[in-house]
N, C-alpha and C. Protein backbone atom coordinates (compact mmCIF):
# COMPACT_ATOMS: atom_id res chain seq x y z
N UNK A 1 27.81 -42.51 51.78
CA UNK A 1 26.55 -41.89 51.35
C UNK A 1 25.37 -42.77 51.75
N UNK A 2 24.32 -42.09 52.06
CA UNK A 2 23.35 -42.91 53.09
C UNK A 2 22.23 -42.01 52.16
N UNK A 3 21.23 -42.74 51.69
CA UNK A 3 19.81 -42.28 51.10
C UNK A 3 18.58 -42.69 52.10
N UNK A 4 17.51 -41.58 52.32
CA UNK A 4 16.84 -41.66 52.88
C UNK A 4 15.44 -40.77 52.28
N UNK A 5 14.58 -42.26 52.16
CA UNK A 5 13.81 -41.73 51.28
C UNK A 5 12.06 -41.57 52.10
N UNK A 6 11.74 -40.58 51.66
CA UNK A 6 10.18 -40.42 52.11
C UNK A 6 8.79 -40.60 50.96
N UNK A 7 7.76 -41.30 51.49
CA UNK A 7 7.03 -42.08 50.42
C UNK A 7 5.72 -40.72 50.66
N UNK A 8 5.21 -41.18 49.38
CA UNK A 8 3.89 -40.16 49.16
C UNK A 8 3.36 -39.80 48.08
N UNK A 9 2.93 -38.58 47.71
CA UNK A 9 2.42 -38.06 46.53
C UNK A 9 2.44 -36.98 46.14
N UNK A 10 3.05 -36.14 45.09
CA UNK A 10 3.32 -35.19 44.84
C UNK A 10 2.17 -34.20 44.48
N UNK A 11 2.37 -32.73 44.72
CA UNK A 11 1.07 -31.77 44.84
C UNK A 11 0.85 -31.57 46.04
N UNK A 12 0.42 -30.25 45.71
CA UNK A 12 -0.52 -29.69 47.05
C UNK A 12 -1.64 -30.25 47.73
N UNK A 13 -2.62 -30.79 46.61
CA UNK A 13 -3.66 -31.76 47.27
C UNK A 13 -3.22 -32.53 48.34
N UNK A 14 -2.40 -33.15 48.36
CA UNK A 14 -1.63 -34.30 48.83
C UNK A 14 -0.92 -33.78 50.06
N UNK A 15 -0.47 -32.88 50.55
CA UNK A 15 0.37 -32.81 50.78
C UNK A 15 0.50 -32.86 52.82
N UNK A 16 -0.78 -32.49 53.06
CA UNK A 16 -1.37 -32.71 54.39
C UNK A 16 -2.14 -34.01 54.70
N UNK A 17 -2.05 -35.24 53.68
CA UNK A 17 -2.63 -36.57 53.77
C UNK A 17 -1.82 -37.00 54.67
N UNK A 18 -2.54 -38.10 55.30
CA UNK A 18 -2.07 -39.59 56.11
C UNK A 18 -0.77 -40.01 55.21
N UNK A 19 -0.76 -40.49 53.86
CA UNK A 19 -0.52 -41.16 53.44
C UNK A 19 0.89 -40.72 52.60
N UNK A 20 0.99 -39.18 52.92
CA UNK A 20 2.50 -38.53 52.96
C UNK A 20 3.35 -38.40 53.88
N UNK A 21 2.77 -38.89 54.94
CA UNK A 21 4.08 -38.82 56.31
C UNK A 21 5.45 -38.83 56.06
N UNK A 22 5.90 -40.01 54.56
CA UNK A 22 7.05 -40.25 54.25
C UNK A 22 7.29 -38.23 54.15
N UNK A 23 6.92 -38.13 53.16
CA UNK A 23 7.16 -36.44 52.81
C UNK A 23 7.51 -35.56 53.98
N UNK A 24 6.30 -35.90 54.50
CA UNK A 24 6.37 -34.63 55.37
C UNK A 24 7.26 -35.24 56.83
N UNK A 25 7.76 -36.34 56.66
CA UNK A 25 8.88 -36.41 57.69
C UNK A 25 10.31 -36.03 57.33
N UNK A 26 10.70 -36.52 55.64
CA UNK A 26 11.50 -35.97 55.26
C UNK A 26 11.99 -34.53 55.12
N UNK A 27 10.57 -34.03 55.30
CA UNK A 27 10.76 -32.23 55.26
C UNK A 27 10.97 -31.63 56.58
N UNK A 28 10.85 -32.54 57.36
CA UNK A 28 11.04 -31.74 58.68
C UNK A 28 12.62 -32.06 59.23
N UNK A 29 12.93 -33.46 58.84
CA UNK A 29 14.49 -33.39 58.85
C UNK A 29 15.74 -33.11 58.32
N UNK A 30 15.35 -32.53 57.05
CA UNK A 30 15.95 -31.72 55.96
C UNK A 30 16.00 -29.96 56.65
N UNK A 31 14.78 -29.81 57.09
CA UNK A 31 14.47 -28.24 57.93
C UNK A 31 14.97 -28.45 59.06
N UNK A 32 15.52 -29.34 60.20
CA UNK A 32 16.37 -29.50 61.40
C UNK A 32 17.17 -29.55 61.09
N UNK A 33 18.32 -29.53 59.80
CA UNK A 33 19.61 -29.93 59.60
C UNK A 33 19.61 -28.80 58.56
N UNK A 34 18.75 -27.78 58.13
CA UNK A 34 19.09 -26.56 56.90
C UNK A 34 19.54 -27.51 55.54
N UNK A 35 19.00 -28.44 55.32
CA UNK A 35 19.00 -28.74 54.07
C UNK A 35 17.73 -28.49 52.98
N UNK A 36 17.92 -28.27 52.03
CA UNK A 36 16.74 -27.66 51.51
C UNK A 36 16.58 -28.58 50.07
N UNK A 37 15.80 -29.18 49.82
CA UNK A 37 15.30 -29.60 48.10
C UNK A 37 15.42 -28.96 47.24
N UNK A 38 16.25 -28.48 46.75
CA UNK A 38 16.83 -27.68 45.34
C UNK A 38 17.30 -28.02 44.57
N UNK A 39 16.99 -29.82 44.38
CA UNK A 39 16.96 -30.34 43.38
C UNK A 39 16.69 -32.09 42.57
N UNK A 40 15.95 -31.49 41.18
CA UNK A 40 15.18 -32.13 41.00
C UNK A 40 16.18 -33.55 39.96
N UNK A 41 16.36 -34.64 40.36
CA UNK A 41 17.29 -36.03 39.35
C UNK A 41 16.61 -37.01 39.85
N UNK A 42 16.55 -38.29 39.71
CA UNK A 42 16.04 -39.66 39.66
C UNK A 42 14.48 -39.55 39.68
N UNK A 43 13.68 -38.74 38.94
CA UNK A 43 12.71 -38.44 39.69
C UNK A 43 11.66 -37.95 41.01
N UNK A 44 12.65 -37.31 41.37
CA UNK A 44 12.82 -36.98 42.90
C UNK A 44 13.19 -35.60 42.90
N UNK A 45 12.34 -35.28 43.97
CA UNK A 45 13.03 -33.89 44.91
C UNK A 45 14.49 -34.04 45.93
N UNK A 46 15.52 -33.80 45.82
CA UNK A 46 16.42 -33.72 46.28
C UNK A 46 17.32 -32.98 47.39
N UNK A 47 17.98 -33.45 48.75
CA UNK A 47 18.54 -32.27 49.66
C UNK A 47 19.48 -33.07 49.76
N UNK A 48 20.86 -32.90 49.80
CA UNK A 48 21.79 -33.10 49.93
C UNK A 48 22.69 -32.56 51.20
N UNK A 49 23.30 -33.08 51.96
CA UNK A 49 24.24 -32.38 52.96
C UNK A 49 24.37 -33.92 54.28
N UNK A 50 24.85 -33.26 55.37
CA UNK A 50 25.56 -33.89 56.35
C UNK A 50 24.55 -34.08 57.65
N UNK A 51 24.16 -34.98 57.78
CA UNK A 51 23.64 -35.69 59.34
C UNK A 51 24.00 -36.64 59.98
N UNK A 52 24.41 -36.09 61.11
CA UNK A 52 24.66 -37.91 62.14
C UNK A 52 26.27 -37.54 61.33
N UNK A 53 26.94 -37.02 61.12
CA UNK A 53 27.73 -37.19 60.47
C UNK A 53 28.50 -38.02 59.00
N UNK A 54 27.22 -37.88 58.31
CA UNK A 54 27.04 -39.19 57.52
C UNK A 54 26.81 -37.97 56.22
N UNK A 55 27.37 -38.08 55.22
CA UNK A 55 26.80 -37.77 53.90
C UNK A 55 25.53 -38.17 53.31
N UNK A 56 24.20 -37.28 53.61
CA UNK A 56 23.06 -38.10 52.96
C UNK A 56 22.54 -37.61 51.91
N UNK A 57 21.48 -38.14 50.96
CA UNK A 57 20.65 -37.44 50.35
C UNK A 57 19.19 -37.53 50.47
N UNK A 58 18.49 -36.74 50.75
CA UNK A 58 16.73 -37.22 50.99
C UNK A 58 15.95 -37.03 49.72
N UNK A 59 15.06 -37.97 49.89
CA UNK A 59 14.17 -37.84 48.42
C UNK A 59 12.75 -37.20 49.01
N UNK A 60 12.36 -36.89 48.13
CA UNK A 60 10.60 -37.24 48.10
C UNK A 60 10.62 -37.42 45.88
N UNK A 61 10.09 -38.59 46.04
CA UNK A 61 9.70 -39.45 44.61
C UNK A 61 8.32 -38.53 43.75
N UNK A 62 8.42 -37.93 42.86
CA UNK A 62 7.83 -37.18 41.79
C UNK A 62 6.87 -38.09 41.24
N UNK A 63 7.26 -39.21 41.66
CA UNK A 63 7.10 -40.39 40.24
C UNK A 63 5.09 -41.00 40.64
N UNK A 64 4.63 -40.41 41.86
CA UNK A 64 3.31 -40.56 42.70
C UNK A 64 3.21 -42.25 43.28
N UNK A 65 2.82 -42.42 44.38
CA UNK A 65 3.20 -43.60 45.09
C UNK A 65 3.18 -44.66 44.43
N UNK A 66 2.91 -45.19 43.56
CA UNK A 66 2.30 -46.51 43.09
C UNK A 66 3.71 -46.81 42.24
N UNK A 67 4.72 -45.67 42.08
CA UNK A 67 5.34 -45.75 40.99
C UNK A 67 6.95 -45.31 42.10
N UNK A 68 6.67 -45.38 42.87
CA UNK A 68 8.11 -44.81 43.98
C UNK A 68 9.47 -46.08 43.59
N UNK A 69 9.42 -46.77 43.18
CA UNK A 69 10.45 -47.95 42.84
C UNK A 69 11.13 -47.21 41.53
N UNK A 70 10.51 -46.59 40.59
CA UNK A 70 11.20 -45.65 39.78
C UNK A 70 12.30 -44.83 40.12
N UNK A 71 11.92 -44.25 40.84
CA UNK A 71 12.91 -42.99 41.95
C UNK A 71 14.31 -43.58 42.42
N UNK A 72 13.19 -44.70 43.44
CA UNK A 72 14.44 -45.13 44.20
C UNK A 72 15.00 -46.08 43.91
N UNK A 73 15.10 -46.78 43.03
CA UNK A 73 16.10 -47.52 42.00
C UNK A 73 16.89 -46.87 41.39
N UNK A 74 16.83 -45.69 40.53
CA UNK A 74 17.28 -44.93 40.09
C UNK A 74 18.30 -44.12 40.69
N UNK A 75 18.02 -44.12 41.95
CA UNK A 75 18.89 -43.40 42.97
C UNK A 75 19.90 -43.98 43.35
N UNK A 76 19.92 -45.27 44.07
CA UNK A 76 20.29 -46.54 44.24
C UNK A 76 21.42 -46.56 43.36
N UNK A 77 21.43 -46.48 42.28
CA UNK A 77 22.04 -47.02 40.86
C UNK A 77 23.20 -45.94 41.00
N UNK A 78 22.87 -44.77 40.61
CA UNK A 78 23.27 -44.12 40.51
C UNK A 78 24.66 -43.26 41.64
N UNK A 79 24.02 -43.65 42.36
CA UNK A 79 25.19 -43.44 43.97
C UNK A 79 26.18 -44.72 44.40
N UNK A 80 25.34 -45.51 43.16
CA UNK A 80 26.29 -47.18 43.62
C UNK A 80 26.17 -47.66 45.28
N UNK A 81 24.34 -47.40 45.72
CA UNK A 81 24.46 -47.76 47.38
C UNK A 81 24.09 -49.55 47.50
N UNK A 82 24.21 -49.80 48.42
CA UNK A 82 24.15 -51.47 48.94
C UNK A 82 22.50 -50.76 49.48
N UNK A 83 21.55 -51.30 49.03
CA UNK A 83 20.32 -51.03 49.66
C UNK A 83 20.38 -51.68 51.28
N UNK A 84 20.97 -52.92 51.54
CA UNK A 84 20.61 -53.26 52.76
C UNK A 84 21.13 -52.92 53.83
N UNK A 85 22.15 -51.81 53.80
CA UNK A 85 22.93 -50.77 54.24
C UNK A 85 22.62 -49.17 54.11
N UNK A 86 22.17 -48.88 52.97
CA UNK A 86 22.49 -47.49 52.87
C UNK A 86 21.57 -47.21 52.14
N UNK A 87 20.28 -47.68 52.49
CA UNK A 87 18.88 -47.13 51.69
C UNK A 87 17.83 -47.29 53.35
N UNK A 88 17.29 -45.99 53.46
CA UNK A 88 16.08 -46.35 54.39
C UNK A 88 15.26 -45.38 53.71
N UNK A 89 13.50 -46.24 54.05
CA UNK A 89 12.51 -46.14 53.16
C UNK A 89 11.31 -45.30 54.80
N UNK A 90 10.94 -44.56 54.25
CA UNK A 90 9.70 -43.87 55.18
C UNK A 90 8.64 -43.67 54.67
N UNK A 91 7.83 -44.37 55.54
CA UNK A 91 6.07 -44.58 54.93
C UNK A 91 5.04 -44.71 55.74
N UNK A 92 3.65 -44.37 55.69
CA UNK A 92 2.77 -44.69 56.65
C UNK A 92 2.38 -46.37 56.64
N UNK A 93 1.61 -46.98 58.07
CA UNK A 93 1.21 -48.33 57.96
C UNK A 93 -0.16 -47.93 58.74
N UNK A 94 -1.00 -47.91 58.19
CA UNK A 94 -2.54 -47.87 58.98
C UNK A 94 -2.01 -49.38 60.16
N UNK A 95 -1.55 -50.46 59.99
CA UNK A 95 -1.90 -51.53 61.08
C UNK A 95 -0.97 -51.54 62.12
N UNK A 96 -0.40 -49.68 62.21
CA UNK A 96 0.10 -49.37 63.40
C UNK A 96 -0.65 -48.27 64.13
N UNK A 97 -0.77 -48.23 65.33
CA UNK A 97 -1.58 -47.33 65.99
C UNK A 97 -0.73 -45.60 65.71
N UNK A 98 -1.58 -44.90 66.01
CA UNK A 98 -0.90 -43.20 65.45
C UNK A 98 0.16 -43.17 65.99
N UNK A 99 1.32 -42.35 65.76
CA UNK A 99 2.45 -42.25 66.69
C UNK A 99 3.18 -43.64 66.65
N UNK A 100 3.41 -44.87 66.10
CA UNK A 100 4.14 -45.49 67.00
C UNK A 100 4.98 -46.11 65.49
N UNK A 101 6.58 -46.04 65.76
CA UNK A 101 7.24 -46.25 64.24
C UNK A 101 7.82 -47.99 64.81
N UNK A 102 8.16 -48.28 63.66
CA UNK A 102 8.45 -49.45 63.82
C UNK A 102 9.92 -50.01 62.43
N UNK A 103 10.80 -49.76 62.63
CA UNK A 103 11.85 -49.94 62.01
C UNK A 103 12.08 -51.24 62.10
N UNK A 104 12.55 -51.76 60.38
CA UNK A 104 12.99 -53.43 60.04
C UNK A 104 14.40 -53.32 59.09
N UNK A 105 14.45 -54.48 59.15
CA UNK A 105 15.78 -54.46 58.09
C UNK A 105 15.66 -54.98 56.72
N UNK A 106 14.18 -55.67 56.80
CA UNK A 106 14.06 -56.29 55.57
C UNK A 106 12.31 -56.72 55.62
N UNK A 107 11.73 -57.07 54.50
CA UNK A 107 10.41 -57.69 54.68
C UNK A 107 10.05 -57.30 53.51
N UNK A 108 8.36 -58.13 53.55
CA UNK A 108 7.40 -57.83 52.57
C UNK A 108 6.76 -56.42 52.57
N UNK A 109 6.00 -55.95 51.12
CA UNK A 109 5.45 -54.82 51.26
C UNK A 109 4.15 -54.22 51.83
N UNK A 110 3.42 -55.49 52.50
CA UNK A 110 2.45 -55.40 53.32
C UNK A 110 1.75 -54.76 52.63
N UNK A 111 1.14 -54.71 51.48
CA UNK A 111 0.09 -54.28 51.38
C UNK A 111 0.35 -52.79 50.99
N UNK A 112 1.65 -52.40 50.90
CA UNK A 112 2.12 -51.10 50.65
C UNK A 112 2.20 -50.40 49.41
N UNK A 113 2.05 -50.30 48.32
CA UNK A 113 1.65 -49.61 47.17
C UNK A 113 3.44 -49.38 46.68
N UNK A 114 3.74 -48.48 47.36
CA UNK A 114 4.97 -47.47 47.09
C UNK A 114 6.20 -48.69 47.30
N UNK A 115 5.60 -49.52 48.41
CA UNK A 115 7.14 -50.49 48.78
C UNK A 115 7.02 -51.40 47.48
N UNK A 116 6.15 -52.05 47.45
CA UNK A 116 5.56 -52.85 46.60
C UNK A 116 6.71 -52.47 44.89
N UNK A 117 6.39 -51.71 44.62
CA UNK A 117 7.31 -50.67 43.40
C UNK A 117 8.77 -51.03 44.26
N UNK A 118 9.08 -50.45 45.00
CA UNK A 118 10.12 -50.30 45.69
C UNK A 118 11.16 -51.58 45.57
N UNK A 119 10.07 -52.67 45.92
CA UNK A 119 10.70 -53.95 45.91
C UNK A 119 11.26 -54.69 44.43
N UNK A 120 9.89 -54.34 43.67
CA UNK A 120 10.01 -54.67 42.41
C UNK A 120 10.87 -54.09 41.49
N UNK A 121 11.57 -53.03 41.72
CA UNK A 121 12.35 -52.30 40.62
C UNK A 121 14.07 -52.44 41.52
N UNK A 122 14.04 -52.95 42.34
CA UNK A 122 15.13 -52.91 43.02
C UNK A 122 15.80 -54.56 42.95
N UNK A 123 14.61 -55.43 43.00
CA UNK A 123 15.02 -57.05 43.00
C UNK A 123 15.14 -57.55 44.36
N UNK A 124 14.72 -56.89 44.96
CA UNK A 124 14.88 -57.22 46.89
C UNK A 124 14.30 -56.91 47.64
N UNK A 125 13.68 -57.40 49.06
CA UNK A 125 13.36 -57.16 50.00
C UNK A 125 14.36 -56.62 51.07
N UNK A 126 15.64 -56.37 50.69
CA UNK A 126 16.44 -56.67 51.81
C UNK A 126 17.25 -54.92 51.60
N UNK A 127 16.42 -54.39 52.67
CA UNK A 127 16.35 -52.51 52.38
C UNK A 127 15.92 -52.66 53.58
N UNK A 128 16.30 -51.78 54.77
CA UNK A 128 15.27 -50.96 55.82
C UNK A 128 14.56 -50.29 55.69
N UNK A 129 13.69 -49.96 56.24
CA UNK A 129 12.54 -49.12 56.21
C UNK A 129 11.89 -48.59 57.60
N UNK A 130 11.41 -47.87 58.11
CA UNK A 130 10.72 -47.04 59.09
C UNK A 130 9.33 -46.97 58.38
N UNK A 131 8.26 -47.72 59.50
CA UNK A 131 7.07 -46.99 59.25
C UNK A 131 6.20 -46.63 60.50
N UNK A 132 5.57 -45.83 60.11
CA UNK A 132 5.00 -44.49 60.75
C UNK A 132 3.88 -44.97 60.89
N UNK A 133 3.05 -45.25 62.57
CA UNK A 133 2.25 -45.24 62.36
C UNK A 133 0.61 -44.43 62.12
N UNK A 134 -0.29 -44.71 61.10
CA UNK A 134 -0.89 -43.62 60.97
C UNK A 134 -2.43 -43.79 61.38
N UNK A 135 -2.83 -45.36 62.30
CA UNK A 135 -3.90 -45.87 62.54
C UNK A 135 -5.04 -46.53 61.68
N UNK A 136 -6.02 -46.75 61.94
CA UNK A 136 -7.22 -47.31 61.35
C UNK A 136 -8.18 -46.58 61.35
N UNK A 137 -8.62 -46.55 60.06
CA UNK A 137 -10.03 -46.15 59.84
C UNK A 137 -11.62 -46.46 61.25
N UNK A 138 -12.59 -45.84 60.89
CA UNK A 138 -13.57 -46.87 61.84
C UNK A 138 -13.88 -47.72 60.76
N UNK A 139 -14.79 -49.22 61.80
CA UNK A 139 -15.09 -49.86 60.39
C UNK A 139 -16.66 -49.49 59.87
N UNK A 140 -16.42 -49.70 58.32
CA UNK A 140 -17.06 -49.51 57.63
C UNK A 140 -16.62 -48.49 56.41
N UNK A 141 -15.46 -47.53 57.09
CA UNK A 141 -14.81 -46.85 56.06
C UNK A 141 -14.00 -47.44 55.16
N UNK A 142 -13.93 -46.28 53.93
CA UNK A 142 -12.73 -46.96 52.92
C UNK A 142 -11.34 -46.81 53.52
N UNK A 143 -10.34 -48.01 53.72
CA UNK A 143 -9.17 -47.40 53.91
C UNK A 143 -8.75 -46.90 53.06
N UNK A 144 -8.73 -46.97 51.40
CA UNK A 144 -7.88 -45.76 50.59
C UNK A 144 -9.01 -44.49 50.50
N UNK A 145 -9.90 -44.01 50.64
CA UNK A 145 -9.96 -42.95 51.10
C UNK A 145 -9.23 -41.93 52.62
N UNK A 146 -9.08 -43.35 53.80
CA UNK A 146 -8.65 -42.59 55.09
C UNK A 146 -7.30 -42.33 54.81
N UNK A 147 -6.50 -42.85 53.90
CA UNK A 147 -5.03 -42.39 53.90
C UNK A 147 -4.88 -41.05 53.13
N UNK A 148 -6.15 -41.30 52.27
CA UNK A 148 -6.07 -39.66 51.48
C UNK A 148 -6.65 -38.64 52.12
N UNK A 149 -7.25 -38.94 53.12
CA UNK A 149 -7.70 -37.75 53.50
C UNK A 149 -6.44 -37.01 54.51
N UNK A 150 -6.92 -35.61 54.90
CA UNK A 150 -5.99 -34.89 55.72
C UNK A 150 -5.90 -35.26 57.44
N UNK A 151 -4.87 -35.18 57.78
CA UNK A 151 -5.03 -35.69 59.30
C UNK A 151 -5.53 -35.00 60.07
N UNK A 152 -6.55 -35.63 60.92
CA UNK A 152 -7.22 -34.54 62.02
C UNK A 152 -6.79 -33.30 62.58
N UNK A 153 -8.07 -32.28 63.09
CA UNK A 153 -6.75 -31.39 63.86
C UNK A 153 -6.49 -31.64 65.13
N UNK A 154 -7.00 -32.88 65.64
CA UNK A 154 -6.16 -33.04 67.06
C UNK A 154 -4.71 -33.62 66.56
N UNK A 155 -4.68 -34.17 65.22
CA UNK A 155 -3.60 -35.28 64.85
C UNK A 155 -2.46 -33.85 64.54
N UNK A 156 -3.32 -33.26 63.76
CA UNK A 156 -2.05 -32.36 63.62
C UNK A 156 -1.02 -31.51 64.66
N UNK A 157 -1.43 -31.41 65.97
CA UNK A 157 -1.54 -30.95 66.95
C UNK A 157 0.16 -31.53 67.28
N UNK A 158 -0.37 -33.05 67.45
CA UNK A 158 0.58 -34.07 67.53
C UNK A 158 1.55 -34.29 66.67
N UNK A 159 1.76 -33.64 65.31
CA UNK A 159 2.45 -34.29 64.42
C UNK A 159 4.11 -33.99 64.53
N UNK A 160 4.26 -32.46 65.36
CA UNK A 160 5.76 -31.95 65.31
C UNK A 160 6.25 -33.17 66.41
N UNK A 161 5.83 -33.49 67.29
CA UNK A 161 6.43 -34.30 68.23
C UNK A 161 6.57 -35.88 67.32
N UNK A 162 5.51 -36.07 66.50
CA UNK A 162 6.14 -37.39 65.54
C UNK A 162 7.24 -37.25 64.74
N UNK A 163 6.99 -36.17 63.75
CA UNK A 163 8.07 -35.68 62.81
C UNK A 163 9.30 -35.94 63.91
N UNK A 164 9.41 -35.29 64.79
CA UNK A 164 10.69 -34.97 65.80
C UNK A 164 11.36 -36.72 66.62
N UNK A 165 10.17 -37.55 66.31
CA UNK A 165 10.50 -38.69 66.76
C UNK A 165 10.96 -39.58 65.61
N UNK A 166 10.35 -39.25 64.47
CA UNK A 166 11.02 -39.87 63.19
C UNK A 166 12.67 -39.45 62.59
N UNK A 167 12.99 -38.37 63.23
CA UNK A 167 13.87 -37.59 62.83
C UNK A 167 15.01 -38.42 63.98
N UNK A 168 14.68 -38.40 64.91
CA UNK A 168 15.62 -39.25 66.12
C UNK A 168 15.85 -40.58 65.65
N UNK A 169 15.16 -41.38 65.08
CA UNK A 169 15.06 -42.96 64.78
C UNK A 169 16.23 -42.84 63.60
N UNK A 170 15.87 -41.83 62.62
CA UNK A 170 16.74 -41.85 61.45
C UNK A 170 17.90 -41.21 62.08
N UNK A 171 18.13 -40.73 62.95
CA UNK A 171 20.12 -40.09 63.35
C UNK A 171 20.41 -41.46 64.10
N UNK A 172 19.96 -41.55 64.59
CA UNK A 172 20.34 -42.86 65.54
C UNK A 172 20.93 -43.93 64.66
N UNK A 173 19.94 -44.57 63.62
CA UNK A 173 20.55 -45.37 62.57
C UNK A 173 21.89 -44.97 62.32
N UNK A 174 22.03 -43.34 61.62
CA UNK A 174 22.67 -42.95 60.70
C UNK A 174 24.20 -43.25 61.78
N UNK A 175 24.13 -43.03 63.10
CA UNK A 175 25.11 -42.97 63.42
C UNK A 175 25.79 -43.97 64.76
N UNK A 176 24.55 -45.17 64.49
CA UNK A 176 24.81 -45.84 65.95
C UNK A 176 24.56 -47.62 64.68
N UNK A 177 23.74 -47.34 63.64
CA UNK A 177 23.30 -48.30 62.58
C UNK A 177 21.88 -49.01 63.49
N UNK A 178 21.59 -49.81 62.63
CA UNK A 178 20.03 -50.01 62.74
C UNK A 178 19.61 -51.02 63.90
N UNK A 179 20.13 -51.63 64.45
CA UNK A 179 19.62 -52.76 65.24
C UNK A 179 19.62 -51.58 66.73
N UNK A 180 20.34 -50.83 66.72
CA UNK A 180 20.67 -49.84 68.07
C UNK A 180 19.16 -48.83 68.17
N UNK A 181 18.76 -48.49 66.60
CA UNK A 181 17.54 -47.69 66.23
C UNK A 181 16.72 -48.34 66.76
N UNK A 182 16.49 -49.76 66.27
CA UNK A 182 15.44 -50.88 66.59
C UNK A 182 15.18 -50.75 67.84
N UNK A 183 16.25 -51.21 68.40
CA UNK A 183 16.38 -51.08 69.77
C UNK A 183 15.62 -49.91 70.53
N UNK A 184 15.77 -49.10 70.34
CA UNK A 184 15.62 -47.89 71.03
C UNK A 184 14.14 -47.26 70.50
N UNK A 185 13.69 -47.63 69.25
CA UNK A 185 12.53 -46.92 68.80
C UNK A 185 11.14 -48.62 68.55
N UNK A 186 11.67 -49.54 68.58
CA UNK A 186 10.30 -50.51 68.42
C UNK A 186 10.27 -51.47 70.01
N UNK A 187 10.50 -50.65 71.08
CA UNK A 187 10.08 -51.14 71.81
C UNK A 187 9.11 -50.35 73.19
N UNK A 188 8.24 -50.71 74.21
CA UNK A 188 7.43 -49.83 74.58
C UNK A 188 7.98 -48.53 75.31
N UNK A 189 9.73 -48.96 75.14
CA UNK A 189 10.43 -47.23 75.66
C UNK A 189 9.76 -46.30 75.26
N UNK A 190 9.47 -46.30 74.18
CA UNK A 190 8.89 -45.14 73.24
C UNK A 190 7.70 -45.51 72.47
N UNK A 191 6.83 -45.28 73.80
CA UNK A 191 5.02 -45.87 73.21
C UNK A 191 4.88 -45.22 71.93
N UNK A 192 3.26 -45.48 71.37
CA UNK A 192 3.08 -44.10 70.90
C UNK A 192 2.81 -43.26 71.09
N UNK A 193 2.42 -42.20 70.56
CA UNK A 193 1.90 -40.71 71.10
C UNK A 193 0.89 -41.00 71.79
N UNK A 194 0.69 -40.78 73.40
CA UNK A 194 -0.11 -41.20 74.33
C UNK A 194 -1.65 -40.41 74.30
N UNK A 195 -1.23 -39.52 73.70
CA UNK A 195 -2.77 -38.07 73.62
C UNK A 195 -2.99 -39.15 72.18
N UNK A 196 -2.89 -39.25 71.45
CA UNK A 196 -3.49 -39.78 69.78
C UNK A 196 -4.94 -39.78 70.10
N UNK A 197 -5.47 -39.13 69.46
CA UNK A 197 -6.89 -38.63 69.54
C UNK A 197 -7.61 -39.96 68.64
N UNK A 198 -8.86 -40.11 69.62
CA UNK A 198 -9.84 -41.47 68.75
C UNK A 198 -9.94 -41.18 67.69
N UNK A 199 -10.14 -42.33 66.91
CA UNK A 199 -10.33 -42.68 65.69
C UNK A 199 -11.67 -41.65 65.14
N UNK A 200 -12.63 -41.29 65.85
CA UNK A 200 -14.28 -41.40 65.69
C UNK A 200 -13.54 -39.53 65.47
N UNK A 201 -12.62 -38.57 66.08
CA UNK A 201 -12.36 -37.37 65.56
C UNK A 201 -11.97 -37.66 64.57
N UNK A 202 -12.48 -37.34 63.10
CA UNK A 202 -11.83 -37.24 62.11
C UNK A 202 -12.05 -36.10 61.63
N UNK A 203 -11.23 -35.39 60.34
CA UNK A 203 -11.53 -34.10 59.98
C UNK A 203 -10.45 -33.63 59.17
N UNK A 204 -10.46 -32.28 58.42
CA UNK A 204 -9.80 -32.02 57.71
C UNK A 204 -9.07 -30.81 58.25
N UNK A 205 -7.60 -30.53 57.90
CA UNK A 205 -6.92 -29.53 58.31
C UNK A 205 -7.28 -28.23 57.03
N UNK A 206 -6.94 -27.37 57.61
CA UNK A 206 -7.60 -25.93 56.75
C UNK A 206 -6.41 -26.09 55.64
């Protein structure tokens, strides 16, 4: 059993932000594999079924980002998983350019809200994680406003081909394990999204 969790914030408000990618990547690889969230335990939205040939379960955390270590501890516990094996974490990092993911096996929470929880309710750094990158503000903006806001519509344009690249990084793990992912997804094989529209388009999706 392999958990794979997506970071964010629950609601509709939320739900087209920067700062849900975890979500909305998890939803697109749950919808490539016909698994569906029909159900709600550890604080979490739940899909259960088979990828990569691997028994998984995907989250998205109820619990709203600041508080995601709730969830996924809880989950953890409960499935009896080795986090540094059989837990991967999905999240945005503004201090990656749009498009470009960057998979680890272990680290600090950088500044991450949701990992931050993550780390603290678990007792470890030593979890993989995938993050997504979702760029920089211009300066002078708030960065916690740019993660809340909705992603451009040139960004959105771009996003099925990210989703579809996040979705590859996570089978690959699931079925080749992580240094092969690494391999294959944090190096300039797979730039980032080469169209990623400037920073200076910003805007809201309808």
């Amino acid at each position: 059993m392999f958990a794979i969790v997506g970071l964010g914030n629950p609601g509709e408000q939320y739900a087209r932000n920067r700062h849900n990618v975890g979500f909305q990547s998890v939803k697109f690889l749950a919808e490539r594999h016909r698994l569906s969230f029909d159900e709600k335990k550890h604080h979490a939205r739940l899909a259960q079924g088979m990828i990569a040939g691997q028994r998984v379960v995907l989250a998205k955390p109820f619990t709203f980002m600041n508080l995601s270590g709730q969830s996924v501890a809880a989950l953890v516990h409960w499935h009896k998983l080795d986090p540094s094996r059989q837990l991967l974490v999905i999240y945005d990092d503004m201090d990656l350019p749009f498009g470009t993911l960057r998979l680890r096996a272990n680290g600090s929470a950088g500044g991450q809200n949701g990992m931050k929880s993550i780390i603290q309710q678990l007792g470890t750094q030593e979890f993989p994680r995938l993050r997504v990158g979702i760029g920089r503000p211009q300066p002078g903006r708030d960065p916690k406003n740019y993660v809340l806001e909705n992603w451009s519509p040139t960004q959105v344009e771009l996003l099925p081909e990210l989703y579809s690249r996040v979705a590859d990084a996570v089978e690959l793990w699931l079925r080749e394990g992580l240094l092969k992912a690494m391999n294959r997804y944090n190096t300039p094989e797979r730039p980032a999204i080469s169209t990623a529209p400037p920073i200076s388009e910003e805007g809201v999706t309808p």
